[in-house]
C-alpha atoms as a PDB file:
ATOM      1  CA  UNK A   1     121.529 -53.050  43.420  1.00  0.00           C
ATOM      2  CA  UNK A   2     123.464 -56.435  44.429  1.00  0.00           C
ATOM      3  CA  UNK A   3     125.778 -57.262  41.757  1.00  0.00           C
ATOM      4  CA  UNK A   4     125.486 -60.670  40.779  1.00  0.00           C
ATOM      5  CA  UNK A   5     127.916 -59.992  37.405  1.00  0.00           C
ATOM      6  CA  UNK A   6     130.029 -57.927  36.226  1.00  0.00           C
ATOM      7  CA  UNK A   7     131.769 -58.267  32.687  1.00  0.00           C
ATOM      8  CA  UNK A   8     135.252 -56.456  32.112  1.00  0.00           C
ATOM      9  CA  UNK A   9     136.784 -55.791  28.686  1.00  0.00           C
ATOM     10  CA  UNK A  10     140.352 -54.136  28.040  1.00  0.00           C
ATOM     11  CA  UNK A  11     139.819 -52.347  31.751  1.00  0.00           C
ATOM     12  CA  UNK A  12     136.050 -51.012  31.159  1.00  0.00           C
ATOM     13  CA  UNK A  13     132.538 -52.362  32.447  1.00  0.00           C
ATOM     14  CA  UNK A  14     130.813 -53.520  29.328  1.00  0.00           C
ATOM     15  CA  UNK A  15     127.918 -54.742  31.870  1.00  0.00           C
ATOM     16  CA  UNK A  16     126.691 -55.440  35.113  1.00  0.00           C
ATOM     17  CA  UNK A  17     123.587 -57.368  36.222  1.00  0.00           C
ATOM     18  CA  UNK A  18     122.082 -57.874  39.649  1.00  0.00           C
ATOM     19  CA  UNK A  19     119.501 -60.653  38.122  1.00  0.00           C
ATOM     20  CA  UNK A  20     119.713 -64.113  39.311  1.00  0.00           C
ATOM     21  CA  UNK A  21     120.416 -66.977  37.333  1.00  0.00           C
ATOM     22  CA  UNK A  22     121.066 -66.579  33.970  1.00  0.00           C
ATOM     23  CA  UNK A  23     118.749 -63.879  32.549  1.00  0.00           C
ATOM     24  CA  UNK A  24     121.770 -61.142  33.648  1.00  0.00           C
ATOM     25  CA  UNK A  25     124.693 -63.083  31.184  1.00  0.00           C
ATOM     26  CA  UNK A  26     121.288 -63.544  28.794  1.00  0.00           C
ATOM     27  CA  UNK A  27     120.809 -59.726  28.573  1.00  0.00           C
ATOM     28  CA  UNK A  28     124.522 -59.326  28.319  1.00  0.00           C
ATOM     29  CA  UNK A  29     124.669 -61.533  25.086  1.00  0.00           C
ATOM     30  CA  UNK A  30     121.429 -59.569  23.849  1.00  0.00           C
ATOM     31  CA  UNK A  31     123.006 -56.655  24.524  1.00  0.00           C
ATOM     32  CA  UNK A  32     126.672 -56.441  23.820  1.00  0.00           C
ATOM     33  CA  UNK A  33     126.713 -59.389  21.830  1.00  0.00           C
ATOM     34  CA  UNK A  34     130.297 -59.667  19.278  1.00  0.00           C
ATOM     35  CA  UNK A  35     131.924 -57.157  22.368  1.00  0.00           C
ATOM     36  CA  UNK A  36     131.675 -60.146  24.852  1.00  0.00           C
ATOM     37  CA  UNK A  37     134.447 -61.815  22.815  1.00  0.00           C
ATOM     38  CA  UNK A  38     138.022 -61.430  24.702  1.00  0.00           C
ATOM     39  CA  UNK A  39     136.012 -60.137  28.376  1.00  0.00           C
ATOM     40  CA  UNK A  40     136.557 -61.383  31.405  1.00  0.00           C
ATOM     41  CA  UNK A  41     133.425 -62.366  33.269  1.00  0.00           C
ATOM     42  CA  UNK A  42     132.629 -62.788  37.639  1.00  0.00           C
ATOM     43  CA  UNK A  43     129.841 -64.183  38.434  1.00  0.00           C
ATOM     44  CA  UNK A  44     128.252 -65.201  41.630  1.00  0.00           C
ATOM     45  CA  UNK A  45     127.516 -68.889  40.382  1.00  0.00           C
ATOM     46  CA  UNK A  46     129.006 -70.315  37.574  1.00  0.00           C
ATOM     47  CA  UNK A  47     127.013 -73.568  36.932  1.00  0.00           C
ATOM     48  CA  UNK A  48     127.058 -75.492  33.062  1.00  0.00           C
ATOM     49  CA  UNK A  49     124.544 -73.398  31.757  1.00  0.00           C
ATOM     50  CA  UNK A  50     126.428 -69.868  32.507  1.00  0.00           C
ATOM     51  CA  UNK A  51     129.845 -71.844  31.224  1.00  0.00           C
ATOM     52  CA  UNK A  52     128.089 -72.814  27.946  1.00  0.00           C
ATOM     53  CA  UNK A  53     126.844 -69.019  27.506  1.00  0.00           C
ATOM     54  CA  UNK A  54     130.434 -67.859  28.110  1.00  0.00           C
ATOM     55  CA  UNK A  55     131.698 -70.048  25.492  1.00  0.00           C
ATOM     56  CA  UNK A  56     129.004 -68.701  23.293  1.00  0.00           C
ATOM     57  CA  UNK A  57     130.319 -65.390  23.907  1.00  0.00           C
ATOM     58  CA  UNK A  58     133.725 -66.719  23.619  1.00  0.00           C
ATOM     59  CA  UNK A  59     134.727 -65.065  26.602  1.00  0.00           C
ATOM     60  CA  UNK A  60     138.372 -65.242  27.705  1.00  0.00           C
ATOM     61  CA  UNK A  61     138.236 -65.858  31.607  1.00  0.00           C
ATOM     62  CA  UNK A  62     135.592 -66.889  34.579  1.00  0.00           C
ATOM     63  CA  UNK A  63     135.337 -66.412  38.203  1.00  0.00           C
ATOM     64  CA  UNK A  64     132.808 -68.021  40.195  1.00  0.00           C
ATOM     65  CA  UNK A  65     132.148 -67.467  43.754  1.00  0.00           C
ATOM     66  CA  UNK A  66     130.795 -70.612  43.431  1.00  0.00           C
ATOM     67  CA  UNK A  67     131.179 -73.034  40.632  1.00  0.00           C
ATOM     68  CA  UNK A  68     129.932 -76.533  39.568  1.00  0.00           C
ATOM     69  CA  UNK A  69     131.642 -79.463  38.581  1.00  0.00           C
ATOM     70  CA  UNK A  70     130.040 -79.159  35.119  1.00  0.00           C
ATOM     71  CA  UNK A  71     130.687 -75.803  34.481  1.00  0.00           C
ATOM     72  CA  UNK A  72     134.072 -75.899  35.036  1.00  0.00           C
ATOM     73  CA  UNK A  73     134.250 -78.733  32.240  1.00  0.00           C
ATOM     74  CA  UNK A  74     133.070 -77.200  29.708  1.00  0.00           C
ATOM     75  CA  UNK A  75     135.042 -74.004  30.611  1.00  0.00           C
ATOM     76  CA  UNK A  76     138.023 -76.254  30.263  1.00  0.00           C
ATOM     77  CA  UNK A  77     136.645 -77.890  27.162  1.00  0.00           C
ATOM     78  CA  UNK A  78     136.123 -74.605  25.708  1.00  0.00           C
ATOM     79  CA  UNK A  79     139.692 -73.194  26.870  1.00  0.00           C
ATOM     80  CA  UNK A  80     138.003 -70.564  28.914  1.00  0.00           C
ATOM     81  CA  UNK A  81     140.591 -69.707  31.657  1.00  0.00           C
ATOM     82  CA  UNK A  82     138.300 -70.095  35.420  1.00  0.00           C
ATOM     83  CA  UNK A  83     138.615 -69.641  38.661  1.00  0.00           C
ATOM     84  CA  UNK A  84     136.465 -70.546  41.570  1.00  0.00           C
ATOM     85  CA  UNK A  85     136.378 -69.668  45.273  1.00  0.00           C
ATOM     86  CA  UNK A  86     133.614 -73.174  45.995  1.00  0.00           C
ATOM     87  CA  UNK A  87     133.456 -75.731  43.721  1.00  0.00           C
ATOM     88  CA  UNK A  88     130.283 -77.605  43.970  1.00  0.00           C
ATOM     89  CA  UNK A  89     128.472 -81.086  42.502  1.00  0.00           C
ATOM     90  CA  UNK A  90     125.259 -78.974  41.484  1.00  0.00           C
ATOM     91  CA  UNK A  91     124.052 -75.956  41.538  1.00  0.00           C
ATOM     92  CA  UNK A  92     120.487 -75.720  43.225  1.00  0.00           C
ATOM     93  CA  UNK A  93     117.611 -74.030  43.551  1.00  0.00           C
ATOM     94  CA  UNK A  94     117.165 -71.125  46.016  1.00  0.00           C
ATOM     95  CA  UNK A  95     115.222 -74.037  48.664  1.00  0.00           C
ATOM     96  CA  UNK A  96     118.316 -76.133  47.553  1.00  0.00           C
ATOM     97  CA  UNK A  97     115.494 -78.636  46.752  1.00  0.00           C
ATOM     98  CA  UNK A  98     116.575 -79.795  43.622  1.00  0.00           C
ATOM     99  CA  UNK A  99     118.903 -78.598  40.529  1.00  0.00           C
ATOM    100  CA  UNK A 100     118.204 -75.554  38.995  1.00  0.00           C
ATOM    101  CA  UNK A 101     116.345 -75.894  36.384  1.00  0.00           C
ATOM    102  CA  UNK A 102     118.410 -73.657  33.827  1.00  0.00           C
ATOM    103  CA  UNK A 103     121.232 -76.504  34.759  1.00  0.00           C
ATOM    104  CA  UNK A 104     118.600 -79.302  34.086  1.00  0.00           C
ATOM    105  CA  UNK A 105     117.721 -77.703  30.862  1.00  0.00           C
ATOM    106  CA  UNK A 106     121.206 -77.700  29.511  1.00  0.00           C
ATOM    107  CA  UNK A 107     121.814 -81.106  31.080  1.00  0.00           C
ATOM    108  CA  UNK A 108     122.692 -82.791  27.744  1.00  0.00           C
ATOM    109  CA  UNK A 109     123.697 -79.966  26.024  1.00  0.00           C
ATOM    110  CA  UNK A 110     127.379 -79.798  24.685  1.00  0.00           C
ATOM    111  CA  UNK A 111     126.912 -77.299  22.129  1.00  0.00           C
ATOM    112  CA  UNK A 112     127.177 -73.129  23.381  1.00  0.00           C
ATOM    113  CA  UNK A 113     124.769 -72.499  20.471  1.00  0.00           C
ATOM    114  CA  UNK A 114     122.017 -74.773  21.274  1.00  0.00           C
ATOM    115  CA  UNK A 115     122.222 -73.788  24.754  1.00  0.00           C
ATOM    116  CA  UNK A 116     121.895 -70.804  23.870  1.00  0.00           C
ATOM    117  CA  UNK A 117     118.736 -70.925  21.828  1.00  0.00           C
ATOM    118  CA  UNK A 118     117.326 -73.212  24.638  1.00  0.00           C
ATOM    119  CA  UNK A 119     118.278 -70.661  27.625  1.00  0.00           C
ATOM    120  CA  UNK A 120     117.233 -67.658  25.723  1.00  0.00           C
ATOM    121  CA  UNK A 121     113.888 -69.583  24.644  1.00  0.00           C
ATOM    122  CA  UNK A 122     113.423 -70.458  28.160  1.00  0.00           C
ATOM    123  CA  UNK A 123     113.881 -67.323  29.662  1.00  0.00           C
ATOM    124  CA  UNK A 124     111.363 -65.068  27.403  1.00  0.00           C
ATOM    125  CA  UNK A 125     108.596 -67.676  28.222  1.00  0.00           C
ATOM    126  CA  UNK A 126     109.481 -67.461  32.294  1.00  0.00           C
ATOM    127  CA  UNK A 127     109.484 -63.429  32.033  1.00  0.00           C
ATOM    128  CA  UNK A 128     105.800 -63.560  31.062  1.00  0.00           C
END
């Protein structure tokens, strides 16, 4: 398995995920949920909607191989420390055809809870 994220707390692996996009931090919150608090996260690509789900989780830090210009706003809005090794306008789709559509959803969104619900609502109905 390709890791695509890896969350640390106090020097253990509370999770790792090879999934793309956000269904890996999605299972993370499902699954660990209150234990995210404090953990340090790395992610291949930090766009807004993986920032907003880290400030759900109230996670302490954030590195993106790649990051977006919106993510790392509301990472600093939300005092979540971040580091990046490409900061980007967008992050696209695979075809880099358009915006991802987990970023569009989430577009307007300032609120880690609503983006939440929205992601997580999203995501069950794509699994099917």
């Amino acid at each position: 398995m390709r890791l695509g994220l890896s969350i640390v707390k106090n020097s253990c692996v509370l999770f790792e995920s090879g999934q793309r996009g956000v269904y890996g931090f999605l299972d993370a919150v499902e699954k660990e949920g209150s234990m995210l608090e404090g953990a340090s996260v790395a992610d291949r690509v930090v766009g807004k909607a993986v920032a907003l789900l880290c400030a759900y989780a109230k996670v302490r830090a954030v590195h993106g191989m790649t990051m977006s210009e919106a993510g790392r706003t509301v990472l600093r809005r939300y005092s979540v420390y971040h580091e990046w090794q490409d900061l980007v306008e967008n992050i696209l789709t695979v075809d880099r055809a358009a915006v991802c559509p987990f970023e569009r959803l989430v577009g307007g969104v300032s609120d880690p809870q609503v983006a939440y619900e929205r992601l997580k609502t999203q995501c069950h109905h794509s699994k099917r």
